[in-house]
N, C-alpha and C. Protein backbone atom coordinates (compact mmCIF):
# COMPACT_ATOMS: atom_id res chain seq x y z
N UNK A 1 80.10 17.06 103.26
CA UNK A 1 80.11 17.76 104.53
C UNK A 1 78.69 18.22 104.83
N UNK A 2 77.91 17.94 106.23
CA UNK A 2 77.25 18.42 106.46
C UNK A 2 77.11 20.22 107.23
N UNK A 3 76.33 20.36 107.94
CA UNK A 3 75.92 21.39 109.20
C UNK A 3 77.13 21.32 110.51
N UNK A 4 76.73 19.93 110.77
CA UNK A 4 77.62 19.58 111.98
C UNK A 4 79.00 19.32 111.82
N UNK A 5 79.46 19.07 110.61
CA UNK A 5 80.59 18.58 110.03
C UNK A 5 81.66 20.42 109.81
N UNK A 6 80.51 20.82 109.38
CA UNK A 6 80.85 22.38 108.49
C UNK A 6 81.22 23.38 110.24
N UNK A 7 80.32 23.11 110.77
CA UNK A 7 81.06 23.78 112.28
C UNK A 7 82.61 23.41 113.13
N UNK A 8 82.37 22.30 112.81
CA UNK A 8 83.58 21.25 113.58
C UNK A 8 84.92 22.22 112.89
N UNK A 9 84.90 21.84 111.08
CA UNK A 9 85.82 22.84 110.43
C UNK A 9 85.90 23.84 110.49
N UNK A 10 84.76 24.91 111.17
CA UNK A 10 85.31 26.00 111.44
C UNK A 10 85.95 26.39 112.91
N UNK A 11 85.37 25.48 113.78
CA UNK A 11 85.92 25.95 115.41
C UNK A 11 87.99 25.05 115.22
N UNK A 12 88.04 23.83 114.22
CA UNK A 12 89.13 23.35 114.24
C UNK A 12 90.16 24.83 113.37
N UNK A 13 89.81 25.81 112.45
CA UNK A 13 90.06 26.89 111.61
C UNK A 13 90.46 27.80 112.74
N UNK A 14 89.90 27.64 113.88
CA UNK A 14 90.17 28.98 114.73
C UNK A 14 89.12 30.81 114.41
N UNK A 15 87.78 29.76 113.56
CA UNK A 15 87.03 30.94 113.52
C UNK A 15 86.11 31.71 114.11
N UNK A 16 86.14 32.50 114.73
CA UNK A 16 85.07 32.87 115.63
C UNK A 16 83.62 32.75 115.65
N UNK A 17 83.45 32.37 116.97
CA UNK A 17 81.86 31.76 116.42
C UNK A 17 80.62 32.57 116.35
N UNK A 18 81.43 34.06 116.61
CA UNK A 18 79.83 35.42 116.25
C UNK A 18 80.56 35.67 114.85
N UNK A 19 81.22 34.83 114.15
CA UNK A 19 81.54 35.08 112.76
C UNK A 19 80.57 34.90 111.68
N UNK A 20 79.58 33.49 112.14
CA UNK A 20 78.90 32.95 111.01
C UNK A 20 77.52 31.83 112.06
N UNK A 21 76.67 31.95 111.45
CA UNK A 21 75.12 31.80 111.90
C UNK A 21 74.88 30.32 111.10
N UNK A 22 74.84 29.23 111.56
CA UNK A 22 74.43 27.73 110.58
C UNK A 22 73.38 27.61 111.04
N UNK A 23 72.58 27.62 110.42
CA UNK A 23 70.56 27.23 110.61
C UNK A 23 70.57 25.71 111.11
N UNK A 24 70.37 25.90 112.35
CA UNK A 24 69.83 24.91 113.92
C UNK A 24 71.29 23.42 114.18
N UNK A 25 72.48 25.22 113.85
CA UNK A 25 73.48 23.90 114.55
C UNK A 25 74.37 25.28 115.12
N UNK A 26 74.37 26.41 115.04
CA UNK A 26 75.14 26.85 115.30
C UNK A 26 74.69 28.91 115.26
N UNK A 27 73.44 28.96 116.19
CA UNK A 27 72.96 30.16 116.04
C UNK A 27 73.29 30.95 117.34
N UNK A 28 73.89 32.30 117.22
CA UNK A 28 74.57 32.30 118.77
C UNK A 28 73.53 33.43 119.03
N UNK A 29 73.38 33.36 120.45
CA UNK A 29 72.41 34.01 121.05
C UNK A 29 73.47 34.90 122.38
N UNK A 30 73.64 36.26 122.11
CA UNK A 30 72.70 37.10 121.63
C UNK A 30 72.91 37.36 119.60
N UNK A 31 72.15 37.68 118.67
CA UNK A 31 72.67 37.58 117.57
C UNK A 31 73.97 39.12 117.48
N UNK A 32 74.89 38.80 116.71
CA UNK A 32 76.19 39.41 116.59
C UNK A 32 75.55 40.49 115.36
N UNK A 33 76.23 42.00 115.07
CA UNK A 33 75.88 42.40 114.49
C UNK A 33 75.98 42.74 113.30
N UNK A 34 76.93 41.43 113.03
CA UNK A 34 76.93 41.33 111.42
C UNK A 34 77.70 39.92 111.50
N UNK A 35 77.30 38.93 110.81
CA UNK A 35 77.88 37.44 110.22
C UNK A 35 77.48 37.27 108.76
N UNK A 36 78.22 36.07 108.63
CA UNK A 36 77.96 35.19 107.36
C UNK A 36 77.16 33.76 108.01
N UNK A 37 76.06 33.73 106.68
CA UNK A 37 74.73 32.60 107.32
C UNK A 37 75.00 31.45 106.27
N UNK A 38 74.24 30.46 106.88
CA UNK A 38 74.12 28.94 106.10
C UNK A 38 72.48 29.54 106.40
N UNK A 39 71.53 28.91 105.48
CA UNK A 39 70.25 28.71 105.67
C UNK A 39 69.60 27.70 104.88
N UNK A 40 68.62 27.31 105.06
CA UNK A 40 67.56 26.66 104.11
C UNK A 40 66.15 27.75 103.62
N UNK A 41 66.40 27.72 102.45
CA UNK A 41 65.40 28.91 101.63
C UNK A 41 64.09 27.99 101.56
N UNK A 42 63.12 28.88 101.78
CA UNK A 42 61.58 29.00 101.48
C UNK A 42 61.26 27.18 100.16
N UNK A 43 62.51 27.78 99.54
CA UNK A 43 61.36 26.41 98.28
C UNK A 43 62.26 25.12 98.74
N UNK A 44 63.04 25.15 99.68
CA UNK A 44 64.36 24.08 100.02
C UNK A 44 65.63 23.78 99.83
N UNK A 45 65.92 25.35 99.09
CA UNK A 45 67.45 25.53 98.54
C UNK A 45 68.36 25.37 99.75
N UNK A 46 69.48 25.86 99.77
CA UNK A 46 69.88 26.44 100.68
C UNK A 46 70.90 27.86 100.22
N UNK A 47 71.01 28.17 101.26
CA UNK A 47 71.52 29.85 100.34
C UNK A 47 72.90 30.21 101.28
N UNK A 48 73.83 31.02 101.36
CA UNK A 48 74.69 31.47 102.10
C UNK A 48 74.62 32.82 101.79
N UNK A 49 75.12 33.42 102.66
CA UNK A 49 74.78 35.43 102.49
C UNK A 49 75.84 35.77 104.14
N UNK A 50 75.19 37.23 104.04
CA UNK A 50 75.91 38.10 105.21
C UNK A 50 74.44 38.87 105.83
N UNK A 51 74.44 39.32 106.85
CA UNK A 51 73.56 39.26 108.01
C UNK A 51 74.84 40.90 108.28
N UNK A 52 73.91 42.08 107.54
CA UNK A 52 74.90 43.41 108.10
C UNK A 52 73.12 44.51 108.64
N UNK A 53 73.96 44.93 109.33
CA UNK A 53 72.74 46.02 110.05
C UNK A 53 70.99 45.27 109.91
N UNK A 54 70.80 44.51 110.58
CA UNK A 54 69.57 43.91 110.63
C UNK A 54 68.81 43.16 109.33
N UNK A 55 69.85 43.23 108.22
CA UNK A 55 69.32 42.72 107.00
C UNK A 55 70.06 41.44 106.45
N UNK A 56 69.01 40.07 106.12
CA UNK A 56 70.36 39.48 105.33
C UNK A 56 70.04 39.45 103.74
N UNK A 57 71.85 39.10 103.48
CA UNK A 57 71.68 39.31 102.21
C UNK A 57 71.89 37.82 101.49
N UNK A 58 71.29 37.24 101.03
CA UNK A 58 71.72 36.20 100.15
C UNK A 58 72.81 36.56 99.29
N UNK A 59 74.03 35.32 99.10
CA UNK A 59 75.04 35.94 98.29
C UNK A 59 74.97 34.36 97.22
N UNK A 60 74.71 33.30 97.46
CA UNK A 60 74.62 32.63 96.97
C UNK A 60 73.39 31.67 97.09
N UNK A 61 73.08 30.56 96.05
CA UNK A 61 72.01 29.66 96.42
C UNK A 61 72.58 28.20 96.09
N UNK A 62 72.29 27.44 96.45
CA UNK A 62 72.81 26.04 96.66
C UNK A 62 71.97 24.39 96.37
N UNK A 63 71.93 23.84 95.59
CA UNK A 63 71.30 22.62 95.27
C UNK A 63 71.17 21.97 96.70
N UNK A 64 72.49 21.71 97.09
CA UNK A 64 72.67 20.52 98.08
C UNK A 64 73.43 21.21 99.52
N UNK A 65 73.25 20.61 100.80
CA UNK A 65 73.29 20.96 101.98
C UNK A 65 75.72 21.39 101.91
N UNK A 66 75.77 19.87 101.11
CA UNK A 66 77.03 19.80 101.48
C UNK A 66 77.71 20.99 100.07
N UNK A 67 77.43 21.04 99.29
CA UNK A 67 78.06 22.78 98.21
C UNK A 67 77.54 23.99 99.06
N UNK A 68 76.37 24.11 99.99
CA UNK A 68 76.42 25.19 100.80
C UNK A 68 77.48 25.12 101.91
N UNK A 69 77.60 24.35 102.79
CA UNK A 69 78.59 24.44 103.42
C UNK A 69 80.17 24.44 102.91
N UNK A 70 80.97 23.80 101.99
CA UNK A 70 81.73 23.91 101.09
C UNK A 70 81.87 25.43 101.43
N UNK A 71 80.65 26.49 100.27
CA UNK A 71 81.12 27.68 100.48
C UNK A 71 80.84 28.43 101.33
N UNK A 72 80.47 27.85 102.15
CA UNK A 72 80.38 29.27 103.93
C UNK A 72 81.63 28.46 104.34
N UNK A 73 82.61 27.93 104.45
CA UNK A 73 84.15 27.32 104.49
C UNK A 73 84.97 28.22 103.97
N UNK A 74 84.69 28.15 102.55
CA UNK A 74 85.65 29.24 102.06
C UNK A 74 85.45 30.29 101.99
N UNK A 75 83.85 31.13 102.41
CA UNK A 75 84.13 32.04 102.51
C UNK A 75 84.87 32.72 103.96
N UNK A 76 84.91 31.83 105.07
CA UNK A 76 85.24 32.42 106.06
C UNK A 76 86.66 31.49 106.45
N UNK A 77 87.55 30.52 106.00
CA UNK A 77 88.46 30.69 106.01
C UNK A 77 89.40 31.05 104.80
């Protein structure tokens, strides 16, 4: 599963989309004031976390694009 793949499963889930932030497939503008993120980290990881009062938090880090998305899936359905 990719980015684009990992959104599809969540709008087919019925999850709201100021729920969770996917780095350049799915960033909602205005930003919501607290989600769960997909990102790509600084050395090329990728990481998943929560985004609460202006801070995010990394909750996990990830080898590959498709085990990050995997768990921003389960964490939000």
């Amino acid at each position: 599963m990719n980015r684009t793949d990992l959104r599809a499963a969540l709008a087919a889930a019925g999850v709201p989309e100021g729920h969770y932030r996917i780095e350049g497939v799915h960033e909602p503008a205005p930003t919501p004031p607290d989600f769960l993120f997909l990102r790509r980290s600084p050395d090329g990881a990728w990481e998943t976390g929560a985004y609460e009062r202006g801070l995010y938090e990394v909750i996990t880090h990830h080898g590959t694009e498709a085990e990050a998305c995997a768990a921003l899936l389960r964490l939000l359905t």
